[in-house]
PDB file of N, CA and C in Angstrom:
ATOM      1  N   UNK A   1     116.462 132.623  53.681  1.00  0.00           N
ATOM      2  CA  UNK A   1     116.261 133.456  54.855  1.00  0.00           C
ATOM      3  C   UNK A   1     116.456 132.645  56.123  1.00  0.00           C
ATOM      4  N   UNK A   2     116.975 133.239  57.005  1.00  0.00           N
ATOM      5  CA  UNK A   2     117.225 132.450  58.727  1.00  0.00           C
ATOM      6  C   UNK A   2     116.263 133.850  59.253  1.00  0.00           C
ATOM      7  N   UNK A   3     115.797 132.639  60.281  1.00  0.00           N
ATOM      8  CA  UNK A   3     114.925 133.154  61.654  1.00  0.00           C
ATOM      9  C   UNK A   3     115.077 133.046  62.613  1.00  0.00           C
ATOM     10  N   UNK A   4     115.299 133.715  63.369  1.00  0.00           N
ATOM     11  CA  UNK A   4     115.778 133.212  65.298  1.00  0.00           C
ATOM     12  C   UNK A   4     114.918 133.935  65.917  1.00  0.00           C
ATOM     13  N   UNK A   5     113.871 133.250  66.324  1.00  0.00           N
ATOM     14  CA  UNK A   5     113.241 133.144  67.440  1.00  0.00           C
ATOM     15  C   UNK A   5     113.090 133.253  68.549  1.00  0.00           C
ATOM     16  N   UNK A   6     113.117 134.303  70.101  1.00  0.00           N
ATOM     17  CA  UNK A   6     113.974 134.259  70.935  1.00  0.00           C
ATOM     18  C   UNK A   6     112.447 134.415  72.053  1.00  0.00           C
ATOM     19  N   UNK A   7     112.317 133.706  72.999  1.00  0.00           N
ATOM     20  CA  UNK A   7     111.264 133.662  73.733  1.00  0.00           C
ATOM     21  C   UNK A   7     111.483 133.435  75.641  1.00  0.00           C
ATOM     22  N   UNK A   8     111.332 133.858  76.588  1.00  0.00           N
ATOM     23  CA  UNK A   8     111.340 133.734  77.739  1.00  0.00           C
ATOM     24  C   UNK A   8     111.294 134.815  78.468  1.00  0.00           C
ATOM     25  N   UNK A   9     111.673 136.331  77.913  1.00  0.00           N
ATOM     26  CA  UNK A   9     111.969 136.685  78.431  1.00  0.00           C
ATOM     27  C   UNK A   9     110.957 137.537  79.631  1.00  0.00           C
ATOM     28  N   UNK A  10     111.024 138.580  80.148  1.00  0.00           N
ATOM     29  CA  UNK A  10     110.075 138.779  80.784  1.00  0.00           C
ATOM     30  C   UNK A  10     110.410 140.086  82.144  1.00  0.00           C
ATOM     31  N   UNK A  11     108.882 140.127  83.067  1.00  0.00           N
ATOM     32  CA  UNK A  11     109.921 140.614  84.539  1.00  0.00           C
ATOM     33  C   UNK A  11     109.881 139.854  85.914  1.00  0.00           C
ATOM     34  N   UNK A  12     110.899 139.995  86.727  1.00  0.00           N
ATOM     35  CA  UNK A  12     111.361 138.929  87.782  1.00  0.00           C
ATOM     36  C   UNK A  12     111.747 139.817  88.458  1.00  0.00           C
ATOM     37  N   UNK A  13     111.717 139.360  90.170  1.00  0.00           N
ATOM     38  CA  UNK A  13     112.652 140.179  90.915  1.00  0.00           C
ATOM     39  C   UNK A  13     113.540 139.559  90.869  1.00  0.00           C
ATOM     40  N   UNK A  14     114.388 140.026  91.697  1.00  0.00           N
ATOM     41  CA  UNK A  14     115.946 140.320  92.622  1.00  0.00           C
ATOM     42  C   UNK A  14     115.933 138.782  92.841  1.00  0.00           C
ATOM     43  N   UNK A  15     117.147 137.835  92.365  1.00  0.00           N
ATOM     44  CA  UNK A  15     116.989 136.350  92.949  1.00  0.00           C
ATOM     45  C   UNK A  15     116.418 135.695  92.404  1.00  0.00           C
ATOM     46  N   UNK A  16     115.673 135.995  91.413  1.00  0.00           N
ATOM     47  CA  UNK A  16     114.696 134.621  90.791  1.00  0.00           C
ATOM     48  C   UNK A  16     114.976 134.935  89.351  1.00  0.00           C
ATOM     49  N   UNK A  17     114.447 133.519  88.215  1.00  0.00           N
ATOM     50  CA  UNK A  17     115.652 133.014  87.356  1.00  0.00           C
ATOM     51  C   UNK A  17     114.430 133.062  86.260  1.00  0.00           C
ATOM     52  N   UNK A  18     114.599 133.060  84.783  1.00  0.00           N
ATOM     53  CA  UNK A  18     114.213 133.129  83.752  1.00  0.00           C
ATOM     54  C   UNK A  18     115.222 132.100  82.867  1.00  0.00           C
ATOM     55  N   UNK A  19     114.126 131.876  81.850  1.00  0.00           N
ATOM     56  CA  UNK A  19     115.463 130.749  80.761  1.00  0.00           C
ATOM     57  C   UNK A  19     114.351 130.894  79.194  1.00  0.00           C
ATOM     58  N   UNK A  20     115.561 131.516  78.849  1.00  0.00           N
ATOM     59  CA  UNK A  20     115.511 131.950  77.145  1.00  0.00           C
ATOM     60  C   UNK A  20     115.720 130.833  75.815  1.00  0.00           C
ATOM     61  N   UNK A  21     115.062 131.677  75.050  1.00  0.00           N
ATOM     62  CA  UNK A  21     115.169 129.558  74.235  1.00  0.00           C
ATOM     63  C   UNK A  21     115.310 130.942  72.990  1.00  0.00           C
ATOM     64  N   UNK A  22     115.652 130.420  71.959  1.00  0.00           N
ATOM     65  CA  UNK A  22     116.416 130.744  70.750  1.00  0.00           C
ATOM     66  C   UNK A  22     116.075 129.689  69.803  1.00  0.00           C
ATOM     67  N   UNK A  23     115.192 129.519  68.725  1.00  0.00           N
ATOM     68  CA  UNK A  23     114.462 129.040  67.607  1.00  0.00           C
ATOM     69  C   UNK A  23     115.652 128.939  66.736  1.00  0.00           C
ATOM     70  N   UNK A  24     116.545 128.277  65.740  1.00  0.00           N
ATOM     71  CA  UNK A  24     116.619 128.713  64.365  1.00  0.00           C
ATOM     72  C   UNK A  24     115.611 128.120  63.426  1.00  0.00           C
ATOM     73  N   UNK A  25     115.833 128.679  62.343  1.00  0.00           N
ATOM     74  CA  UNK A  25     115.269 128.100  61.340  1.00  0.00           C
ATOM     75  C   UNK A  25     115.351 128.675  59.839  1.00  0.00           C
ATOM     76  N   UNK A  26     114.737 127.695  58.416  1.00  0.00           N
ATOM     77  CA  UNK A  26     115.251 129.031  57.713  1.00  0.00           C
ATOM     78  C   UNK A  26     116.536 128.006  56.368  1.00  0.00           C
ATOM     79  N   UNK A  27     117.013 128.666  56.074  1.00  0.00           N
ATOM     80  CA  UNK A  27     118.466 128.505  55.210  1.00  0.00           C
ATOM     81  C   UNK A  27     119.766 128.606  56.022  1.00  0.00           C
ATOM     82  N   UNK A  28     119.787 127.367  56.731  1.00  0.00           N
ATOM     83  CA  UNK A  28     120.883 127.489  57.502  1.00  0.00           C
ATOM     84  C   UNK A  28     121.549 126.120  57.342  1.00  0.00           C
ATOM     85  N   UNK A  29     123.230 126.696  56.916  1.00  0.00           N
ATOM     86  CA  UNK A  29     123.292 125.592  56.436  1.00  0.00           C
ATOM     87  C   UNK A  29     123.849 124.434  57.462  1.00  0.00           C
ATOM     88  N   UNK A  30     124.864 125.064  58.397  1.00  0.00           N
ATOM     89  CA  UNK A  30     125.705 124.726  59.463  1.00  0.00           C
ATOM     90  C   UNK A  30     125.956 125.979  60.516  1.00  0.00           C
ATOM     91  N   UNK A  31     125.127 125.849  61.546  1.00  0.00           N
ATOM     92  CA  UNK A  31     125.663 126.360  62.885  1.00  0.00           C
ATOM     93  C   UNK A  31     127.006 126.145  63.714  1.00  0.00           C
ATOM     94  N   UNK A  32     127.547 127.353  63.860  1.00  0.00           N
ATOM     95  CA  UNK A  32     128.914 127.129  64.362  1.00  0.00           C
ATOM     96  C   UNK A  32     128.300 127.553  65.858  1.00  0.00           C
ATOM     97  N   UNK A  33     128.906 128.822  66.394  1.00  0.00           N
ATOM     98  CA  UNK A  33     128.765 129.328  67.406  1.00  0.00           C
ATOM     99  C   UNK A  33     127.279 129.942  67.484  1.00  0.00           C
ATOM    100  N   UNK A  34     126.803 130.000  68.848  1.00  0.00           N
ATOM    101  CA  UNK A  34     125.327 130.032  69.203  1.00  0.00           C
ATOM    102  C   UNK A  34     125.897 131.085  70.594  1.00  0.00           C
ATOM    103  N   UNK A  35     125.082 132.371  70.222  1.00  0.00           N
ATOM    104  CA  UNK A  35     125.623 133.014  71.855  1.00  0.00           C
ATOM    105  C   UNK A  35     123.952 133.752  71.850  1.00  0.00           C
ATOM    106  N   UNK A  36     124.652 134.444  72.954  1.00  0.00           N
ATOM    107  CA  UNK A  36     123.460 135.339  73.476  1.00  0.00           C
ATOM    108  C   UNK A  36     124.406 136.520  73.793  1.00  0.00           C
ATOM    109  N   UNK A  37     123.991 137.533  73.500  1.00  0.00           N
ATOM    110  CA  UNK A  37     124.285 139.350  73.855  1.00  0.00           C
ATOM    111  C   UNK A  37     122.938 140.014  74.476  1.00  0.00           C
ATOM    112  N   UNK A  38     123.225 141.425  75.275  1.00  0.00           N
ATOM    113  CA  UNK A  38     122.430 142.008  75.983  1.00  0.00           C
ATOM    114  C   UNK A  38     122.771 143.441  75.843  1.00  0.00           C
ATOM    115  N   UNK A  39     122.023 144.509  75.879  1.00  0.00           N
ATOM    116  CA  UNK A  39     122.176 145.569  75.377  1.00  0.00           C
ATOM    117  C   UNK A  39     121.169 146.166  76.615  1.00  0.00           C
ATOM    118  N   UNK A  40     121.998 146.737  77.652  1.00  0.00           N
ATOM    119  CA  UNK A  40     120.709 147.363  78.745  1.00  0.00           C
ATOM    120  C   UNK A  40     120.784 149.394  78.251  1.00  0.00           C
ATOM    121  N   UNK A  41     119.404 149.953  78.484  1.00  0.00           N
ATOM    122  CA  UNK A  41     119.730 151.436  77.521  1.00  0.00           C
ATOM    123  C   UNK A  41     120.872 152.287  77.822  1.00  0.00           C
ATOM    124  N   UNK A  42     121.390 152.439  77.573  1.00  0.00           N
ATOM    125  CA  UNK A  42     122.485 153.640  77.141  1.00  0.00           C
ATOM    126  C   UNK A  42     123.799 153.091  77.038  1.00  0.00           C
ATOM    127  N   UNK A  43     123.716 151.444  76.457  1.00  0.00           N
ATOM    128  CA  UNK A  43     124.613 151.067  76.854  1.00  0.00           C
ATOM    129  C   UNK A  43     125.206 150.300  75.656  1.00  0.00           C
ATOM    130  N   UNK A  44     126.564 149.772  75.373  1.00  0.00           N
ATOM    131  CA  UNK A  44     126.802 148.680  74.039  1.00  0.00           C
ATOM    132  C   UNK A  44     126.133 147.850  74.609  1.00  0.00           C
ATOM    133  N   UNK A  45     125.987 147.114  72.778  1.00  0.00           N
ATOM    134  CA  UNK A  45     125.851 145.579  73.439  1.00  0.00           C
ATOM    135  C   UNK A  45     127.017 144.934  73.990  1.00  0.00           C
ATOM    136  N   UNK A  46     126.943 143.895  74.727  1.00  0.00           N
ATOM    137  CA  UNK A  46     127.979 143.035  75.535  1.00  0.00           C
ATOM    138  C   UNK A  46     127.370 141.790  75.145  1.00  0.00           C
ATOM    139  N   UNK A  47     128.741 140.997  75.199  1.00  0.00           N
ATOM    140  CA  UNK A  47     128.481 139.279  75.200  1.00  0.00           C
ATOM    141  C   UNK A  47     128.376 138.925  76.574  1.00  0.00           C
ATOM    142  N   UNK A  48     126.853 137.812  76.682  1.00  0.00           N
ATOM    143  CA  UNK A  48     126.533 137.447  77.786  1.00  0.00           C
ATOM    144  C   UNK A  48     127.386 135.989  78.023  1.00  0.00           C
ATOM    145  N   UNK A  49     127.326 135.076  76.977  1.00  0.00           N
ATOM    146  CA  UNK A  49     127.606 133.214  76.851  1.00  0.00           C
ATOM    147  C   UNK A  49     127.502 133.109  75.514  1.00  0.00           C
ATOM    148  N   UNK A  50     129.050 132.054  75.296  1.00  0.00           N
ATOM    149  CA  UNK A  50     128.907 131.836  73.601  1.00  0.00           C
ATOM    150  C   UNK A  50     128.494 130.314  73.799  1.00  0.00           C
ATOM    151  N   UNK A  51     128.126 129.145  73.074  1.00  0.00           N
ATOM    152  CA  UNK A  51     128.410 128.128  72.957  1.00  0.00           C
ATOM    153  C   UNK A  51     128.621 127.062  71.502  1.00  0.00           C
ATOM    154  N   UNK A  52     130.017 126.602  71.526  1.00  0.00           N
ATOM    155  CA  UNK A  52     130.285 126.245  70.336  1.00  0.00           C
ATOM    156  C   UNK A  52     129.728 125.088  69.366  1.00  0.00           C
ATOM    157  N   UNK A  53     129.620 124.121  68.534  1.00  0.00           N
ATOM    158  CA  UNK A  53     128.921 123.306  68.111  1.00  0.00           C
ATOM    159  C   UNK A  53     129.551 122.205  69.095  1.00  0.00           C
ATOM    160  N   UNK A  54     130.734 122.240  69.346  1.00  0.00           N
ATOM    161  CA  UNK A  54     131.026 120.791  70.345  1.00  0.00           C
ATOM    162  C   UNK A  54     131.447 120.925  71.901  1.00  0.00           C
ATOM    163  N   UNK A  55     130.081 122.564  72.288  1.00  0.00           N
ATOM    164  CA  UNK A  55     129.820 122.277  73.532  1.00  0.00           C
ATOM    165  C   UNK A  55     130.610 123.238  74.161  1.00  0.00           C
ATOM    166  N   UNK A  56     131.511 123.764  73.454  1.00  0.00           N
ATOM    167  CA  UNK A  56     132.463 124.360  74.773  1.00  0.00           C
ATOM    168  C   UNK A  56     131.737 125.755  75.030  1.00  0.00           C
ATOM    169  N   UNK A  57     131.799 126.385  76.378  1.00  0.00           N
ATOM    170  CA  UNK A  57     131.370 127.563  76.546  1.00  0.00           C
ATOM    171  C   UNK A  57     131.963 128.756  77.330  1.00  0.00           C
ATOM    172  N   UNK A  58     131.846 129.940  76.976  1.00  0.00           N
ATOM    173  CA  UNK A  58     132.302 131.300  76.904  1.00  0.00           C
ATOM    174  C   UNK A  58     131.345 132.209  78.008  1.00  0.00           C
ATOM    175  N   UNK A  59     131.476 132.236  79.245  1.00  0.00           N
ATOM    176  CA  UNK A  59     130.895 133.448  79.841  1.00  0.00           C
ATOM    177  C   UNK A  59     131.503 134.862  80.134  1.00  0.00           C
ATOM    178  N   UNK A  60     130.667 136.174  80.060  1.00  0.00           N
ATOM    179  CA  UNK A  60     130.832 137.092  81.084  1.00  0.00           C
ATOM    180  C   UNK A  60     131.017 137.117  82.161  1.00  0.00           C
ATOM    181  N   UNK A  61     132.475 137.425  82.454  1.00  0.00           N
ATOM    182  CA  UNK A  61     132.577 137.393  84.196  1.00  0.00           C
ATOM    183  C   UNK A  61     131.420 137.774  85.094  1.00  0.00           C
ATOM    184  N   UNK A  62     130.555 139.077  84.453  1.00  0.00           N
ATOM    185  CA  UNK A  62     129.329 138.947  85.095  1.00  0.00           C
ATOM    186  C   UNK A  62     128.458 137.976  85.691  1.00  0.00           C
ATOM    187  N   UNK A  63     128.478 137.037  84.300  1.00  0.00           N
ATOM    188  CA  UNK A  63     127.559 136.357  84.418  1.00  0.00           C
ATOM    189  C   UNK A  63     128.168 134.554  85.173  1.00  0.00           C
ATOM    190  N   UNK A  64     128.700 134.706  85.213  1.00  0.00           N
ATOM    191  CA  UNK A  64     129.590 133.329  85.717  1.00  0.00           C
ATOM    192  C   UNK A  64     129.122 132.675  87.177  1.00  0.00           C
ATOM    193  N   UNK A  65     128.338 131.403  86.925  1.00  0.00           N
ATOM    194  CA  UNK A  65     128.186 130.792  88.193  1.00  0.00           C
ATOM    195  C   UNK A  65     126.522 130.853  88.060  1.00  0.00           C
ATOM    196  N   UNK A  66     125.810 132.147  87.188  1.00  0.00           N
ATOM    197  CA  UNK A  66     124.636 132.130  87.670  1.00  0.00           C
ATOM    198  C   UNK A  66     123.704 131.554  86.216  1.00  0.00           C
ATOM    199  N   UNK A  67     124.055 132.266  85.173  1.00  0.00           N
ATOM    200  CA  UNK A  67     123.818 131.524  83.758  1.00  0.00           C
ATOM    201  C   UNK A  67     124.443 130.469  83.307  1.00  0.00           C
ATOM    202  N   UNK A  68     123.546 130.001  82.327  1.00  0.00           N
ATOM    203  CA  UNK A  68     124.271 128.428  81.683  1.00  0.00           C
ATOM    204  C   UNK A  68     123.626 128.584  81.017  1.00  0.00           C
ATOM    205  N   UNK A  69     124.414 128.227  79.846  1.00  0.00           N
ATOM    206  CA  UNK A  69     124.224 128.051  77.892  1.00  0.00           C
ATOM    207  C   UNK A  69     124.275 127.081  77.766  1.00  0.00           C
ATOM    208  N   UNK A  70     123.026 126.568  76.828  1.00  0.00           N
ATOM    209  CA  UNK A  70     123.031 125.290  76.766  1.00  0.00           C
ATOM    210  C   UNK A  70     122.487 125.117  75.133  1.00  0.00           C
ATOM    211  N   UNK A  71     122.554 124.506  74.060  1.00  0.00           N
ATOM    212  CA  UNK A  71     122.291 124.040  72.633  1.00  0.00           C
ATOM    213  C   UNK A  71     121.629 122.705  72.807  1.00  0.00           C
ATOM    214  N   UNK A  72     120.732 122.706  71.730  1.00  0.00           N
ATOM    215  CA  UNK A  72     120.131 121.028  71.418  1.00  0.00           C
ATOM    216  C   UNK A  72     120.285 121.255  69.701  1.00  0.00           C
ATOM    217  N   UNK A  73     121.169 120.669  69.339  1.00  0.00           N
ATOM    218  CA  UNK A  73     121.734 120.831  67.824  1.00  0.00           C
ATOM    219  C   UNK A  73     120.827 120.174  66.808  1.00  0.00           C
ATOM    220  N   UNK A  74     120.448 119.211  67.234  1.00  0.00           N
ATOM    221  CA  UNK A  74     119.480 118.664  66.473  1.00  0.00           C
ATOM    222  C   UNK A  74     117.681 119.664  66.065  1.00  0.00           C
ATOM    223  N   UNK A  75     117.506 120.283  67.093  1.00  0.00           N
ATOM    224  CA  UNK A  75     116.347 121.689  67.016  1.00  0.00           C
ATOM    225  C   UNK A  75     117.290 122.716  66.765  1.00  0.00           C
ATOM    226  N   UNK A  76     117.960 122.686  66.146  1.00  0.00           N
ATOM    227  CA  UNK A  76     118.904 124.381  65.932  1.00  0.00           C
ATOM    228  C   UNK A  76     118.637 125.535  67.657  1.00  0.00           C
ATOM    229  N   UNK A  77     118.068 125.162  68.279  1.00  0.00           N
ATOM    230  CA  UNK A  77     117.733 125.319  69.613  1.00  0.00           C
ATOM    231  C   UNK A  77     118.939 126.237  70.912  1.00  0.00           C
ATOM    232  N   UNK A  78     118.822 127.089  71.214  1.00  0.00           N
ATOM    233  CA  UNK A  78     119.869 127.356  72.164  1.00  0.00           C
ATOM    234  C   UNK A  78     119.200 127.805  73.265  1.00  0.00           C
ATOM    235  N   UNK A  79     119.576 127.818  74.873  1.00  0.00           N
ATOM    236  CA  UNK A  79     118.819 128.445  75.766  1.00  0.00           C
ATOM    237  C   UNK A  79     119.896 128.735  76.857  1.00  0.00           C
ATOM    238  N   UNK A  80     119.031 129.741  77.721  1.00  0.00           N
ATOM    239  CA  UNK A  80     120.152 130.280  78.141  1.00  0.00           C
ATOM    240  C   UNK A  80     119.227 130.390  79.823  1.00  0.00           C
ATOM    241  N   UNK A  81     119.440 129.572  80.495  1.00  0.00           N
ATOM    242  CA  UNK A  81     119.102 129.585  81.889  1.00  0.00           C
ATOM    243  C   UNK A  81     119.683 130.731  82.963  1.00  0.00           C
ATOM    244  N   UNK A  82     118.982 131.691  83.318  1.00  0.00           N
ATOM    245  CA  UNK A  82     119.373 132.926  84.593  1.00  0.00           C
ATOM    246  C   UNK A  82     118.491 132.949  85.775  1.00  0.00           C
ATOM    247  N   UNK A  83     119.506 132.131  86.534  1.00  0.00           N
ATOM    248  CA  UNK A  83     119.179 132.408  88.031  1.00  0.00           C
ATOM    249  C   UNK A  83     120.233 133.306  88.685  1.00  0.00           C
ATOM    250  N   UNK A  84     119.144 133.991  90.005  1.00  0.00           N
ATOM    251  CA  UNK A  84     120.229 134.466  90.842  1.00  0.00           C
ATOM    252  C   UNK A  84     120.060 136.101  90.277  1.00  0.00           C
ATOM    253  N   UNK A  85     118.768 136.341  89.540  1.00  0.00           N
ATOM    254  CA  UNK A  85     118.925 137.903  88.298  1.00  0.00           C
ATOM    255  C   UNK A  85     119.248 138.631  89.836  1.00  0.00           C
ATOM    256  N   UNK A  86     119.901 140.021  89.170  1.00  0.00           N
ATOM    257  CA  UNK A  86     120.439 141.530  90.038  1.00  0.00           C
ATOM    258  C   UNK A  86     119.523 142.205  88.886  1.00  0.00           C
ATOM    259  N   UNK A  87     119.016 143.079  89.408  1.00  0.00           N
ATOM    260  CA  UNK A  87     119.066 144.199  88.405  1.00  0.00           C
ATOM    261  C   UNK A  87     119.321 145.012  87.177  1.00  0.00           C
ATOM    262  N   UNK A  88     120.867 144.533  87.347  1.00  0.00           N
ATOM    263  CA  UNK A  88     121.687 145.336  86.646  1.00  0.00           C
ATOM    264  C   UNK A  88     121.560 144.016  85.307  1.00  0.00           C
ATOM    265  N   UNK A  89     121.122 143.162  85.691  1.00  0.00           N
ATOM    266  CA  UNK A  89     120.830 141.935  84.268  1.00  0.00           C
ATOM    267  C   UNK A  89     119.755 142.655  83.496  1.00  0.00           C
ATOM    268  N   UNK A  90     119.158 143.533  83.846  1.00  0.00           N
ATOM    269  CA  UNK A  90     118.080 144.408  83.141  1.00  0.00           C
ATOM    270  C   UNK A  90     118.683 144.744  81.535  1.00  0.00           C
ATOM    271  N   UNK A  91     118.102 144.258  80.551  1.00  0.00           N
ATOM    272  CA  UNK A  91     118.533 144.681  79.507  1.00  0.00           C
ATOM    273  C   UNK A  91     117.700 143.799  78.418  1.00  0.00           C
ATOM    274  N   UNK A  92     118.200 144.165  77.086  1.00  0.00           N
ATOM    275  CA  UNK A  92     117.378 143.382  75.798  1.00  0.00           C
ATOM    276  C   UNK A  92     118.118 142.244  75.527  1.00  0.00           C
ATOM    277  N   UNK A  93     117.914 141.079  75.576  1.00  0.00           N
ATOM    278  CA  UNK A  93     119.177 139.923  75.115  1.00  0.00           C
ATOM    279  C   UNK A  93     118.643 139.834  73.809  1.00  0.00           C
ATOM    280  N   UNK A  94     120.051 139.301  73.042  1.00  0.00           N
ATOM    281  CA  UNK A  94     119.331 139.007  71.965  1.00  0.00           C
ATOM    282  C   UNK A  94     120.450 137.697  71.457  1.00  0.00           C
ATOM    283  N   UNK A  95     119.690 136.952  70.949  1.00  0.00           N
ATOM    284  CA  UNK A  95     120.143 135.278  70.133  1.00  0.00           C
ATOM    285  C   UNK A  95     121.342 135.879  69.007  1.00  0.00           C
ATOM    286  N   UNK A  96     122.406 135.147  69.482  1.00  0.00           N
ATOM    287  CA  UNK A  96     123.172 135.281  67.563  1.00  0.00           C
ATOM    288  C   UNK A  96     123.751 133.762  67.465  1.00  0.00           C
ATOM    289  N   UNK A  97     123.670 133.981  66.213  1.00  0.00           N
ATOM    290  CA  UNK A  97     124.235 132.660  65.679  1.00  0.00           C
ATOM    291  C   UNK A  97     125.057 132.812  64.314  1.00  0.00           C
ATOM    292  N   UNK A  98     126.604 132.035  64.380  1.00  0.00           N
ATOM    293  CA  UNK A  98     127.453 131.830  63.547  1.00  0.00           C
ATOM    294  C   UNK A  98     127.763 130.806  62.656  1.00  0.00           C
ATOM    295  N   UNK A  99     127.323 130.970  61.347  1.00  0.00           N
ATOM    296  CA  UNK A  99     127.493 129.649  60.439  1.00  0.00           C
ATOM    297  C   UNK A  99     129.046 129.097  60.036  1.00  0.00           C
ATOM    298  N   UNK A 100     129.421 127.875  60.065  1.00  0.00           N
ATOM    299  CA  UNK A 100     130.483 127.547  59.279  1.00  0.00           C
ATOM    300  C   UNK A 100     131.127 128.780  58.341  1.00  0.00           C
ATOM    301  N   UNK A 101     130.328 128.990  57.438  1.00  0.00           N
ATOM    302  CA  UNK A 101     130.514 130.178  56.538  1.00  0.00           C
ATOM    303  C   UNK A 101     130.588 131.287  57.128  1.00  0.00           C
ATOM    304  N   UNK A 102     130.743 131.250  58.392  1.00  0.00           N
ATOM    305  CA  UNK A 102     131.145 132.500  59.355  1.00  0.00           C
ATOM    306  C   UNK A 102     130.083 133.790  58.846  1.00  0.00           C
ATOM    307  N   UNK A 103     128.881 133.988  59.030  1.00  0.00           N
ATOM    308  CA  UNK A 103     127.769 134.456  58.389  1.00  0.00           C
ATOM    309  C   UNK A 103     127.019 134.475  59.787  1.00  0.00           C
ATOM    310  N   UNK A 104     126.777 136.020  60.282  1.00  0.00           N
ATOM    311  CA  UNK A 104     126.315 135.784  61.303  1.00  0.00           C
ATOM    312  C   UNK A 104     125.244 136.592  61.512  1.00  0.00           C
ATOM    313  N   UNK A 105     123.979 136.049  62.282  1.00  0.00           N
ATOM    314  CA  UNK A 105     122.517 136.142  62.267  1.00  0.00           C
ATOM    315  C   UNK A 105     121.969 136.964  63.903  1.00  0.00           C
ATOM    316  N   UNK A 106     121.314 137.622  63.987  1.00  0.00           N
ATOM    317  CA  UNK A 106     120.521 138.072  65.344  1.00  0.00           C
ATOM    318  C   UNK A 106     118.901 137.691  65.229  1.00  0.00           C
ATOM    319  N   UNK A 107     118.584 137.589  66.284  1.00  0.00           N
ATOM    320  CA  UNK A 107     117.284 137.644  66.676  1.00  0.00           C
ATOM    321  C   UNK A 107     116.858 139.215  66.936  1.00  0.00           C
ATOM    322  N   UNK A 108     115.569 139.396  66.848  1.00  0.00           N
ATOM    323  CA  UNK A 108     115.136 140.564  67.255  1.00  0.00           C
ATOM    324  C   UNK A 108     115.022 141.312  68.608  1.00  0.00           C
ATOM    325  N   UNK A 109     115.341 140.204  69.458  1.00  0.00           N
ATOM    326  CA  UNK A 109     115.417 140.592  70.986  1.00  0.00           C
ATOM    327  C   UNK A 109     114.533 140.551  72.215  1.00  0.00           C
ATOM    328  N   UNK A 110     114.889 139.864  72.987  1.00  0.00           N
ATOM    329  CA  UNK A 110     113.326 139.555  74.377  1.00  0.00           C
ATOM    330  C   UNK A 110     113.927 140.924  75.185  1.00  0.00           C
ATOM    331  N   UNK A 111     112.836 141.154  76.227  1.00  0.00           N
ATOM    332  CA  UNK A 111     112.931 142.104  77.327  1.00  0.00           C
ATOM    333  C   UNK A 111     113.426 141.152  78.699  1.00  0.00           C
ATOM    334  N   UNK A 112     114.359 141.209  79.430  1.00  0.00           N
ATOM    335  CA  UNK A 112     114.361 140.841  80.619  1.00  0.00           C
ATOM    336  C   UNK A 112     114.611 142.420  81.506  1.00  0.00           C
ATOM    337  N   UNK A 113     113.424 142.309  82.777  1.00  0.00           N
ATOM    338  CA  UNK A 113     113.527 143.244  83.304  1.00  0.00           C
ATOM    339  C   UNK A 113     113.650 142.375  84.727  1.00  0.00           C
ATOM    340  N   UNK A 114     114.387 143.047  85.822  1.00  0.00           N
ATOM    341  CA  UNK A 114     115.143 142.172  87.358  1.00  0.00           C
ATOM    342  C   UNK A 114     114.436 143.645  87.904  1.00  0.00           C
ATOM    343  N   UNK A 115     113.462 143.864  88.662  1.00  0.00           N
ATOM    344  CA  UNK A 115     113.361 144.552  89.727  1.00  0.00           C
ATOM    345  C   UNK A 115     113.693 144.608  91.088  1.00  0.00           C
ATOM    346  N   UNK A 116     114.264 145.479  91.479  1.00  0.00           N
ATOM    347  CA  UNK A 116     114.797 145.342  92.989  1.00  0.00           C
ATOM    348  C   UNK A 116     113.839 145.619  94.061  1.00  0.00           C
TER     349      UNK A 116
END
């Protein structure tokens, strides 16, 4: 069994920043890709930031300039720093993670709410 853990989230106004941390743990054998997705209601989910095992990273034009994805590989660990929240960042994020074996895992999901 894998577990992802997903903790920070919360409510903030307009301008001020939250940072999400992502647990693995579990039967895992090799972590490939480590992202974060967000699902605000009535809406798909969307990819927020991927980040790969050797670092490289993937944003939402949305999100570009104000988030940063960051991994500590050694804690199976991923976090995802948001400053600068709008509103419209209002949604459920949730942790995924991709094994070598291309086998891919979610977390159950934090609340970030951005009031204006």
């Amino acid at each position: 069994q894998v577990q992802l853990v997903e903790s920070g989230g919360g409510l903030v106004q307009t301008g001020g920043s939250l940072r999400l941390s992502c647990a693995a743990s579990g039967s895992i054998f090799m972590i490939n890709t480590m992202g974060w997705y967000r699902q605000a209601p009535g809406k798909q989910r969307e990819l927020v930031a991927t980040i790969t095992s050797g670092a490289s990273t993937n944003y939402a034009d949305s999100v570009k300039g104000r988030f940063t994805i960051s991994r500590d590989n050694a804690k199976n660990t991923m976090y995802l720093q948001m400053n600068s929240l709008k509103p419209e960042d209002t949604a459920v994020y949730y942790c995924n993670i991709v094994t070598i074996m291309k086998v891919a895992y979610w977390g159950q999901g934090t609340q970030v709410t951005v009031s204006s």
